[in-house]
C-alpha atoms as a PDB file:
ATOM      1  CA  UNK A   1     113.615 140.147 158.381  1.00  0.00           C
ATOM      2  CA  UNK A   2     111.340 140.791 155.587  1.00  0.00           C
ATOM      3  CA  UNK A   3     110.335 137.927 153.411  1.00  0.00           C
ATOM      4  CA  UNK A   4     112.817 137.910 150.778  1.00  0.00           C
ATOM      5  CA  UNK A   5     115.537 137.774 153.297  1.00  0.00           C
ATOM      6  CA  UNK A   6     113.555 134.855 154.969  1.00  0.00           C
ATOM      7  CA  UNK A   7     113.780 133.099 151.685  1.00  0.00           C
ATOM      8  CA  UNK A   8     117.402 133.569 150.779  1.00  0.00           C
ATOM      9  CA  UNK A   9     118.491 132.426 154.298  1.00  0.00           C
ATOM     10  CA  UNK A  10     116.459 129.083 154.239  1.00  0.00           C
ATOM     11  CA  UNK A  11     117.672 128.634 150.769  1.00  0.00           C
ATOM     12  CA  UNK A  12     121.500 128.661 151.973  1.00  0.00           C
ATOM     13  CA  UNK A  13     120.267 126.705 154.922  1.00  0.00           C
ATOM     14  CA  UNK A  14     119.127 124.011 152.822  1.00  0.00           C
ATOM     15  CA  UNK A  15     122.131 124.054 150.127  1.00  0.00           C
ATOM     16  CA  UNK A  16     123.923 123.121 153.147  1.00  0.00           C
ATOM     17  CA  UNK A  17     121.948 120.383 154.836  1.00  0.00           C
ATOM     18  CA  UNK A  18     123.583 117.358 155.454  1.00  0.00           C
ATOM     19  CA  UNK A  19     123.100 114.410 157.271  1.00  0.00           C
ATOM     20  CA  UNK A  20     123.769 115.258 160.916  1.00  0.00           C
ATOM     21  CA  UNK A  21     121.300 115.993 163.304  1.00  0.00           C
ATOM     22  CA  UNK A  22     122.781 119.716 163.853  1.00  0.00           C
ATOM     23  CA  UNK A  23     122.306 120.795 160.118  1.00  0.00           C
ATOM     24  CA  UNK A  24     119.115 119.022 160.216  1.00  0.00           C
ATOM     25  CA  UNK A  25     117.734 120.409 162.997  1.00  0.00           C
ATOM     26  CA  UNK A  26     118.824 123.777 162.387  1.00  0.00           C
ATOM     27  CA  UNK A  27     116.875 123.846 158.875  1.00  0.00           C
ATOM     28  CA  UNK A  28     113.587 122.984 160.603  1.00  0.00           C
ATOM     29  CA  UNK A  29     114.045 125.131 164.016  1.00  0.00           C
ATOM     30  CA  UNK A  30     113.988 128.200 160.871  1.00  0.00           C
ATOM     31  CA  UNK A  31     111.287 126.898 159.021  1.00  0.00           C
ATOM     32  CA  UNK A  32     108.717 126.252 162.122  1.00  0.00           C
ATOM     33  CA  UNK A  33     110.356 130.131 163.330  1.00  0.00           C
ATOM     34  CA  UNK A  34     109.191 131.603 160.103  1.00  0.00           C
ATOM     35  CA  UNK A  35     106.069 129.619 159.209  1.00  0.00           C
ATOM     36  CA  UNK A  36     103.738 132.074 160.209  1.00  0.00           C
ATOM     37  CA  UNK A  37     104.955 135.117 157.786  1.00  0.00           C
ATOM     38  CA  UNK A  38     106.101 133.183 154.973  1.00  0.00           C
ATOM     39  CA  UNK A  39     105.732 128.939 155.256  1.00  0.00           C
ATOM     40  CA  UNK A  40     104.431 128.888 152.116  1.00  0.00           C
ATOM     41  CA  UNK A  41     107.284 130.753 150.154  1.00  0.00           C
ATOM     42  CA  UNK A  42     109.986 128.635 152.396  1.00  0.00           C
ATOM     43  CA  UNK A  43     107.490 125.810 151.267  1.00  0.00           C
ATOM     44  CA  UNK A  44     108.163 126.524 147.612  1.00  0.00           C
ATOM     45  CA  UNK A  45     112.501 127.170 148.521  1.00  0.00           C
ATOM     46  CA  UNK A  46     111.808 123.022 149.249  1.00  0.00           C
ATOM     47  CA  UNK A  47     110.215 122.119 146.628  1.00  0.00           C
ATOM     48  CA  UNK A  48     112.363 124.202 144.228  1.00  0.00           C
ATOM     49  CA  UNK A  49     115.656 122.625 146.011  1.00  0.00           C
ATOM     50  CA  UNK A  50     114.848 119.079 145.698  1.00  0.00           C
ATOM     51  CA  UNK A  51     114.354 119.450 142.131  1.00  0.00           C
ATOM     52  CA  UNK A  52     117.032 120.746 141.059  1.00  0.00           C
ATOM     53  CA  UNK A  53     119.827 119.839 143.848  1.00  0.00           C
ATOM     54  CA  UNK A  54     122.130 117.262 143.504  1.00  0.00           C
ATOM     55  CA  UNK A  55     121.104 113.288 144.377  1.00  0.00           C
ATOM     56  CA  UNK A  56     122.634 113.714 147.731  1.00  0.00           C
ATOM     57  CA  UNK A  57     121.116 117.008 148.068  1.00  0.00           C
ATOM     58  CA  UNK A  58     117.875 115.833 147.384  1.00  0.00           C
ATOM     59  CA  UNK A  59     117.938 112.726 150.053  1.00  0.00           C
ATOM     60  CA  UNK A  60     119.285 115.309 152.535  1.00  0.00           C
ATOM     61  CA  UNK A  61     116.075 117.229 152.329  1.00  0.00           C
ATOM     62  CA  UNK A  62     113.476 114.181 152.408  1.00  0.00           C
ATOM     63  CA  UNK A  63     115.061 113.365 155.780  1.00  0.00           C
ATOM     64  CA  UNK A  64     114.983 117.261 156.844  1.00  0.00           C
ATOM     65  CA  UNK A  65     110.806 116.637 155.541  1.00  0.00           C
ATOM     66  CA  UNK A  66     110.724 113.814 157.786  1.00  0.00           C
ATOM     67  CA  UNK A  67     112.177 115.484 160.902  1.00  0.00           C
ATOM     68  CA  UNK A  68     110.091 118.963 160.201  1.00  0.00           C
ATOM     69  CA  UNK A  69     106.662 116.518 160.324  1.00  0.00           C
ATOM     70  CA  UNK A  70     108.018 115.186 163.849  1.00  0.00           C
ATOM     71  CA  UNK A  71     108.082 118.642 165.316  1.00  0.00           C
ATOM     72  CA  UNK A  72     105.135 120.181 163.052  1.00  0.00           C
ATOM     73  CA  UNK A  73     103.240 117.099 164.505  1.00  0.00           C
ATOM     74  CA  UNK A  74     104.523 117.822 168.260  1.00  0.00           C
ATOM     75  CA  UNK A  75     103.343 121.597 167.527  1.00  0.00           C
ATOM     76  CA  UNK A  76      99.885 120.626 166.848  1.00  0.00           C
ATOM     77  CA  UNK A  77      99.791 118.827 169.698  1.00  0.00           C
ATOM     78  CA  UNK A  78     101.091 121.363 172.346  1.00  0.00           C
ATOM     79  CA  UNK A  79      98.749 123.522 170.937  1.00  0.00           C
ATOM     80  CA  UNK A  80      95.643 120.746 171.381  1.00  0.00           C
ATOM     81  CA  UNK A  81      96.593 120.831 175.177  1.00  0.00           C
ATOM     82  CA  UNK A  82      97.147 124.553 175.645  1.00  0.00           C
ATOM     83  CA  UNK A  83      94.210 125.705 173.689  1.00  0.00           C
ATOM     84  CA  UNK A  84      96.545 127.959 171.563  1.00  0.00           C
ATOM     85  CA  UNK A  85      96.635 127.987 167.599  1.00  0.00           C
ATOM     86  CA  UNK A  86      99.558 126.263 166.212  1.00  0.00           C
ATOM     87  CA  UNK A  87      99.734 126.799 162.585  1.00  0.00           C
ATOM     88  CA  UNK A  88     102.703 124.121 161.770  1.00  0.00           C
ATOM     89  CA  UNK A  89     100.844 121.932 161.078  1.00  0.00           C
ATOM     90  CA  UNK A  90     100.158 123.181 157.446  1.00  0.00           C
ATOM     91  CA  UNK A  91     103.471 121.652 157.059  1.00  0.00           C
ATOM     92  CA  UNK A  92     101.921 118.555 157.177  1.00  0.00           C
ATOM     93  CA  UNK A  93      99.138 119.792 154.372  1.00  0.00           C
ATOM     94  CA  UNK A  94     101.980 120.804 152.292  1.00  0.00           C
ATOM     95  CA  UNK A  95     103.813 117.366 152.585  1.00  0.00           C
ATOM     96  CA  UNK A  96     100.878 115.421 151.330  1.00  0.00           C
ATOM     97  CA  UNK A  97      99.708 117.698 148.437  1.00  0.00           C
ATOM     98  CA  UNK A  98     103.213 117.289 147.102  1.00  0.00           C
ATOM     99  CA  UNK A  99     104.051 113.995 147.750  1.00  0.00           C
ATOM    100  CA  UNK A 100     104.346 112.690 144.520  1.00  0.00           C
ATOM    101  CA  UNK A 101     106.298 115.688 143.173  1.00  0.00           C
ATOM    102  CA  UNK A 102     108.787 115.291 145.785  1.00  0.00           C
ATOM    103  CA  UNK A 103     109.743 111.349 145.340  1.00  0.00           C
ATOM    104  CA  UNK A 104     110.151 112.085 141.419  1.00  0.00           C
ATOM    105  CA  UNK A 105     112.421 114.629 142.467  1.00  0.00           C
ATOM    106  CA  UNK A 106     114.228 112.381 145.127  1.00  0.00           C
ATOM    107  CA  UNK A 107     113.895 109.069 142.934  1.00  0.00           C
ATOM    108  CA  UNK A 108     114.430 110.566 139.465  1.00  0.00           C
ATOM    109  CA  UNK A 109     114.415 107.372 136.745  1.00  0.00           C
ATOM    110  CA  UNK A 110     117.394 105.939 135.793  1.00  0.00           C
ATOM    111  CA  UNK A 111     120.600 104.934 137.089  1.00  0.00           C
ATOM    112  CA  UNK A 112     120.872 108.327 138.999  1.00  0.00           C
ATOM    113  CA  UNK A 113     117.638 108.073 141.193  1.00  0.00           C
ATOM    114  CA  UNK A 114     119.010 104.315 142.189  1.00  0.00           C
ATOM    115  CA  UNK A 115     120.972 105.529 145.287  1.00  0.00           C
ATOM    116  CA  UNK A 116     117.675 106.985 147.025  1.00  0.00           C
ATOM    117  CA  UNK A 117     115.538 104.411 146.795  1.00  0.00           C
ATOM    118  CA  UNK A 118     116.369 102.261 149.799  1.00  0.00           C
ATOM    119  CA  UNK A 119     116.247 105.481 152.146  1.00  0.00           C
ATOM    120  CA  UNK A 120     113.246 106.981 150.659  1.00  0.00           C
ATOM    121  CA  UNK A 121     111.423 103.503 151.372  1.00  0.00           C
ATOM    122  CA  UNK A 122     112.213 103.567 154.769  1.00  0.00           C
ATOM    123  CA  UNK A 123     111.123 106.969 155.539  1.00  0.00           C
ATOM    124  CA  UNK A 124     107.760 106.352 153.907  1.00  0.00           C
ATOM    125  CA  UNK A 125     106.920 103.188 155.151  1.00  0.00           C
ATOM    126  CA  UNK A 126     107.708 104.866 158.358  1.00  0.00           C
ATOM    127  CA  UNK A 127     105.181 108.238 157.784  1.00  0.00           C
ATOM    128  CA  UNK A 128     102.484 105.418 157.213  1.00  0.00           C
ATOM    129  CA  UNK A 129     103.139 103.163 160.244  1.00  0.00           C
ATOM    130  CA  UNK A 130     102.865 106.983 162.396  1.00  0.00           C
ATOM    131  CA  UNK A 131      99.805 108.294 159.789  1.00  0.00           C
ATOM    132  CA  UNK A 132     101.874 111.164 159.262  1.00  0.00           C
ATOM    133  CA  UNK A 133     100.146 110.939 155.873  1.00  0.00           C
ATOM    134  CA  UNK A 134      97.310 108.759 154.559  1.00  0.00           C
ATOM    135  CA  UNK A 135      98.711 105.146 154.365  1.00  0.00           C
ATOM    136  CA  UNK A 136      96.231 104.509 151.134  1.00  0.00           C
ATOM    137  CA  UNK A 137      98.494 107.375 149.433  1.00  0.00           C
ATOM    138  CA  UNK A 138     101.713 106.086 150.471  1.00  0.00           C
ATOM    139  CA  UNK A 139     100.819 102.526 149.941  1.00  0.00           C
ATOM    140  CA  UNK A 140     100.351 104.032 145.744  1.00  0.00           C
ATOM    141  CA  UNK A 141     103.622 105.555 145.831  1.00  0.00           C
ATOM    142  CA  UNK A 142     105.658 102.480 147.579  1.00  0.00           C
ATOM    143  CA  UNK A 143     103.967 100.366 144.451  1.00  0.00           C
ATOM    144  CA  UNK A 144     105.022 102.652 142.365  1.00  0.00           C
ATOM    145  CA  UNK A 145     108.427 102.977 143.812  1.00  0.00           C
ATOM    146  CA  UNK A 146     108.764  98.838 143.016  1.00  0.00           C
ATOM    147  CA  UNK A 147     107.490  98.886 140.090  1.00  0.00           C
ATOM    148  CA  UNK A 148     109.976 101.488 138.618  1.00  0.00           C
ATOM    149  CA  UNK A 149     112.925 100.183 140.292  1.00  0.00           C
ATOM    150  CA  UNK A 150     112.128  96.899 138.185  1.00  0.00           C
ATOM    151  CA  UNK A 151     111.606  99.064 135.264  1.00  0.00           C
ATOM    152  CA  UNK A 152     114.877 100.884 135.765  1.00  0.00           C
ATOM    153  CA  UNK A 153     117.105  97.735 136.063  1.00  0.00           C
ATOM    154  CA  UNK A 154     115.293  95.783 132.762  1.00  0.00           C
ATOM    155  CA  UNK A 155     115.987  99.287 130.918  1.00  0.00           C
ATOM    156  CA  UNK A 156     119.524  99.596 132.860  1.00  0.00           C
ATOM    157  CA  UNK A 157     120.112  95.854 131.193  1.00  0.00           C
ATOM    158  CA  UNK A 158     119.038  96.810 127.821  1.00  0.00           C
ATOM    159  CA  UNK A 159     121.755  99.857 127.845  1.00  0.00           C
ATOM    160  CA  UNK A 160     124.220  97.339 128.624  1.00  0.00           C
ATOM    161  CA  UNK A 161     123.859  94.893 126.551  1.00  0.00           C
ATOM    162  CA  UNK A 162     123.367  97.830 123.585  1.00  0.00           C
ATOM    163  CA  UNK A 163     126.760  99.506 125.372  1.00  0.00           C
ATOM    164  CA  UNK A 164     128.260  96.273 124.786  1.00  0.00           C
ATOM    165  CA  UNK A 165     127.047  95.711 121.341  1.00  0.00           C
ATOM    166  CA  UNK A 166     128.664  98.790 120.465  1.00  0.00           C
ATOM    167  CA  UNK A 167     132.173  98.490 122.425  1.00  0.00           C
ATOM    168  CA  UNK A 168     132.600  95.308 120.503  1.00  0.00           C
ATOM    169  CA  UNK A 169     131.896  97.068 116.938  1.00  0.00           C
ATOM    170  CA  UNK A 170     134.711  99.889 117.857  1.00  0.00           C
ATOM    171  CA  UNK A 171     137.008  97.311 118.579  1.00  0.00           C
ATOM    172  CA  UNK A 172     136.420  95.738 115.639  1.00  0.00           C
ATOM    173  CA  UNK A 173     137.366  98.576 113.918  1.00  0.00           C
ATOM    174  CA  UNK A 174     140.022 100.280 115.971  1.00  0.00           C
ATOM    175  CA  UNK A 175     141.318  96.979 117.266  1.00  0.00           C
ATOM    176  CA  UNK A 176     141.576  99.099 120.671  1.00  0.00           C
ATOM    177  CA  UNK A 177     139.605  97.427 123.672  1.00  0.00           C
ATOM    178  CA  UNK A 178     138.122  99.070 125.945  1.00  0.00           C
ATOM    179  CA  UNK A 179     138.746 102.655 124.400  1.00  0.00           C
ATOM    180  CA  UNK A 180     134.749 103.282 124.458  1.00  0.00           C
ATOM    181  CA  UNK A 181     134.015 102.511 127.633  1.00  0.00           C
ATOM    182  CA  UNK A 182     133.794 105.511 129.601  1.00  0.00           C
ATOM    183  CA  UNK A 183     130.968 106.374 132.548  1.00  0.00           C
ATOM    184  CA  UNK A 184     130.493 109.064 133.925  1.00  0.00           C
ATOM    185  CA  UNK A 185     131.145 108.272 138.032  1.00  0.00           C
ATOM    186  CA  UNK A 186     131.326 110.047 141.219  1.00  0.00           C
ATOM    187  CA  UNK A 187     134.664 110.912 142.802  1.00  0.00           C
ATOM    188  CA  UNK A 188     136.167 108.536 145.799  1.00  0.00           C
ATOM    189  CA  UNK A 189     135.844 111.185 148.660  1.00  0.00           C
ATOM    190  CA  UNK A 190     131.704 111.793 147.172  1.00  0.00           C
ATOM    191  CA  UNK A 191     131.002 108.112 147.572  1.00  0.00           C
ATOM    192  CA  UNK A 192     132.779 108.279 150.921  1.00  0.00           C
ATOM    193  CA  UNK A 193     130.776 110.531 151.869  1.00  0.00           C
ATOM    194  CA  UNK A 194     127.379 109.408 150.763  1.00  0.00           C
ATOM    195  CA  UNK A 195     128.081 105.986 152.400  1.00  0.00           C
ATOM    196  CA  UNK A 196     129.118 107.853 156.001  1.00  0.00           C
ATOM    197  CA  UNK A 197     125.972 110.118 155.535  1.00  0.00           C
ATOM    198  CA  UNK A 198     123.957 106.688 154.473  1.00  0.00           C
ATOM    199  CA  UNK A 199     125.328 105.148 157.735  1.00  0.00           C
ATOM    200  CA  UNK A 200     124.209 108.616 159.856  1.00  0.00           C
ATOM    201  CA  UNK A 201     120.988 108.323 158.483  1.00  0.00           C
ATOM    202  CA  UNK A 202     119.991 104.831 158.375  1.00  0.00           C
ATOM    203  CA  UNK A 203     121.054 104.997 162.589  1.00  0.00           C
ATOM    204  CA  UNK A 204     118.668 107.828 163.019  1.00  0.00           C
ATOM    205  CA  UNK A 205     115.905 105.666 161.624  1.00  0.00           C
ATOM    206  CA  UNK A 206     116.621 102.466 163.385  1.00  0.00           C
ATOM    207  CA  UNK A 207     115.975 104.712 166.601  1.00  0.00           C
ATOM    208  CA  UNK A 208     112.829 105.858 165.613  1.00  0.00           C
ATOM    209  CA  UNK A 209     111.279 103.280 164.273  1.00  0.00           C
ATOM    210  CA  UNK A 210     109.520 101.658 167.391  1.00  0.00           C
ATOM    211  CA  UNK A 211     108.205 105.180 168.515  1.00  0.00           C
ATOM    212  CA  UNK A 212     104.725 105.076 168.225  1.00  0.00           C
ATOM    213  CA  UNK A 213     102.542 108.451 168.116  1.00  0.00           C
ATOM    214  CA  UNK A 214     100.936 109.411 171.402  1.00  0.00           C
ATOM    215  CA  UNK A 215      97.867 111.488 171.632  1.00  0.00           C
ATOM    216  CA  UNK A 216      97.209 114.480 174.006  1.00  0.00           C
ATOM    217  CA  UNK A 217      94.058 115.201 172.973  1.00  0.00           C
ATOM    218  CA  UNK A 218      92.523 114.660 176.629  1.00  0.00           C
ATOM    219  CA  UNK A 219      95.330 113.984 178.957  1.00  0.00           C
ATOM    220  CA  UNK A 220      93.039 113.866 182.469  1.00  0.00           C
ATOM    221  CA  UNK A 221      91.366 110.506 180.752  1.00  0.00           C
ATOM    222  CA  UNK A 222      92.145 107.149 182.556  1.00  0.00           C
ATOM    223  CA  UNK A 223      94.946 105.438 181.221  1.00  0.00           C
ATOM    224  CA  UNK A 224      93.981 102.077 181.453  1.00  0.00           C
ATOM    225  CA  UNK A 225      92.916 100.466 178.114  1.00  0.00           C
ATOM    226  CA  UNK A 226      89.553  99.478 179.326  1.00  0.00           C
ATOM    227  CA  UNK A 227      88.604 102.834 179.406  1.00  0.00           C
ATOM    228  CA  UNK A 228      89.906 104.272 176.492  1.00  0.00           C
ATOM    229  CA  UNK A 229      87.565 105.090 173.849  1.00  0.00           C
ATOM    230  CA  UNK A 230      87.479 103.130 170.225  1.00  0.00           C
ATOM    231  CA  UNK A 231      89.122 104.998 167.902  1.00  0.00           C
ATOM    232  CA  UNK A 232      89.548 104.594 163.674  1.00  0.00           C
ATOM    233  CA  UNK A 233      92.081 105.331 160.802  1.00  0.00           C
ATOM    234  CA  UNK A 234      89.906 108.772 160.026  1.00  0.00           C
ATOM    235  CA  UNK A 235      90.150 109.924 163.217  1.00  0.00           C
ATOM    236  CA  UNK A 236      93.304 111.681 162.364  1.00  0.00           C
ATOM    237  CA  UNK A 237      95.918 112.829 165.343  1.00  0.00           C
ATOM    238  CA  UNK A 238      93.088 111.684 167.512  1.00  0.00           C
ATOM    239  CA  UNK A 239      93.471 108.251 166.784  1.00  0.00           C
ATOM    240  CA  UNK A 240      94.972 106.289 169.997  1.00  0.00           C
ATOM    241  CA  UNK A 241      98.538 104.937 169.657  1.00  0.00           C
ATOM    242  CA  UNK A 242      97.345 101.374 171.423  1.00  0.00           C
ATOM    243  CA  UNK A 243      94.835 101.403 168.095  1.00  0.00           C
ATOM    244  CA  UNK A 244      97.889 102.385 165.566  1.00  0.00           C
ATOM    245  CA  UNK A 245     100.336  99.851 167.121  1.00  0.00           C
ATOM    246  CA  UNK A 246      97.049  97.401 166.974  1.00  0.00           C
ATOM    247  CA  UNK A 247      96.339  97.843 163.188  1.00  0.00           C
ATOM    248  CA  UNK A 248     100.237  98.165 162.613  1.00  0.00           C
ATOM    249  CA  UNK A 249     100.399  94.620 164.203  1.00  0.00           C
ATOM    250  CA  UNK A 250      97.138  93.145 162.758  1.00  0.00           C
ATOM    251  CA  UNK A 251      98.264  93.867 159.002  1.00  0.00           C
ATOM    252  CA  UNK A 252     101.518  92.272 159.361  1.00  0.00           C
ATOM    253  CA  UNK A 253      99.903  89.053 160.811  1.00  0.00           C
ATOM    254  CA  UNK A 254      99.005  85.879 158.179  1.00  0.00           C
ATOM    255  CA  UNK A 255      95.664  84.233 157.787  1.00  0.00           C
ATOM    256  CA  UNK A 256      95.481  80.990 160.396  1.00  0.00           C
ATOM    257  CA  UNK A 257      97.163  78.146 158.507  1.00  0.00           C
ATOM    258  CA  UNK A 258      98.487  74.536 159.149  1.00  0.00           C
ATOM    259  CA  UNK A 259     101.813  76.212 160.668  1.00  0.00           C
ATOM    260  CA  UNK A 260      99.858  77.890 163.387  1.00  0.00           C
ATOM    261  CA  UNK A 261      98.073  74.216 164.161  1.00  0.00           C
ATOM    262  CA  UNK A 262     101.546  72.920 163.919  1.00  0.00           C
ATOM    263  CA  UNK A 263     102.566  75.219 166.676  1.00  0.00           C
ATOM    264  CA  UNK A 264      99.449  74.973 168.990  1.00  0.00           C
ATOM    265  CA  UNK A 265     100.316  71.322 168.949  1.00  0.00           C
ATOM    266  CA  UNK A 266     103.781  71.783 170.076  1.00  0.00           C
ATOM    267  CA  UNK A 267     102.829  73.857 172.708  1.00  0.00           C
ATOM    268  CA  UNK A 268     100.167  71.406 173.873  1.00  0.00           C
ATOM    269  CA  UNK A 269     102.677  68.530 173.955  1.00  0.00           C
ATOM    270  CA  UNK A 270     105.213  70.510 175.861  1.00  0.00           C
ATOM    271  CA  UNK A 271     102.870  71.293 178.411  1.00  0.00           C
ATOM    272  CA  UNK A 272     102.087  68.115 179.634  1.00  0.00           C
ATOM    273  CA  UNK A 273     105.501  66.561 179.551  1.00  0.00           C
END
């Protein structure tokens, strides 16, 4: 196919994304199939979708980004045992560049980008526990993410009460309650089916989240820990999952306190009973 038949296929691929694993699956089996002749025009198709699909549409594709990093990832690992040049990975380059762009476009502000929120939190809390991207990044974006959701509901308030203000005035004057009030919602079988594709998606999650990366970068080294090199955050994909799970595990741990002496104590006074 030449590359504006490339383009109008993934674009019809990704207008019909949805949350299964078949439709997702399919969408990034084309994209890592046609990176090398045109990834960076399919790269644009998913950047063009997501800002201009609908709210559902645009979730659908942040989990398709988060399933095409699992393989591009995989890719560039193959290819670091083989000796071979991958080329995926760019993906990866892509994803991070854009980042920002994309969760505007996913999260719009307002009442409509309200849906995606809990979903695209989960997805990039999860790319910084793996280092898919640069945590520092992501940790910018999940402030930001709070910080606008808070913003969103005091402004969402504000339009209420000023909705309210005004639905009194008309009745009032037309002496007809409730004649005003009129919001523009999504239909039943929609909100069905965001909450079924909510309930596909948040599953898919919950069995990846304990899956730490695993690096192949020289598989005939000993596997026991003691003789494992130290590895750091800059090392990149060469960066040992025992150190990831490590740091993963050291930042969610508190400072020593009085509860910890507490506990030591406990302990203490159960063993010699």
């Amino acid at each position: 196919m030449d590359p504006f038949e490339v383009r109008m296929q993934f674009v019809q691929v990704l207008r019909k994304l949805n949350a299964s694993q078949t439709s997702i699956s399919k969408a990034v089996s084309f994209a890592l199939k046609y990176y090398k002749p045109c990834g960076e025009d399919l790269w644009d198709c998913i950047v063009e979708e997501c800002q201009k699909g609908s709210i559902n549409a645009r979730i659908n594709i942040l989990h398709f980004l988060d399933s095409l990093c699992d393989q591009s990832i995989k890719v560039r690992t193959a290819a670091q045992v083989t000796h071979s040049t991958g080329g995926n990975e760019q993906y990866l380059d892509y994803v991070a560049r854009d980042i920002q762009k994309i969760i505007d476009s996913v999260v719009p502000p307002g009442r409509e980008g309200l849906p995606n929120v809990v979903s695209t939190r989960q997805i990039l809390e999860r790319w910084r526990s793996m280092r898919t991207i640069d945590p520092d990044n992501l940790d910018q974006i999940l402030v930001r993410l709070s910080t606008r959701k808070r913003e969103d509901k005091d402004r969402e308030k504000d339009k209420e009460k000023e909705e309210k203000e005004k639905e009194k005035e008309k009745e009032k004057d037309t002496h007809s309650p409730g004649a005003s009030r009129k919001r523009t919602q999504l239909p039943k079988n929609e909100v069905l089916r965001r909450i079924e594709e909510d309930r596909e998606r948040h599953k898919r999650l919950r069995e990846r989240r304990w899956v730490q990366p695993i690096s192949f970068h020289n598989p005939g080294a000993q596997q026991l820990l003691t003789f494992m090199p130290f590895t750091e955050k800059g090392d990149g994909e060469f960066e040992l999952s025992i150190d990831i799970e490590f740091e993963n595990d050291w930042d969610a741990t508190s400072d020593w306190n009085e509860d910890d002496d507490e506990a030591c104590r406990e302990e203490n006074a159960l063993c010699l009973q």
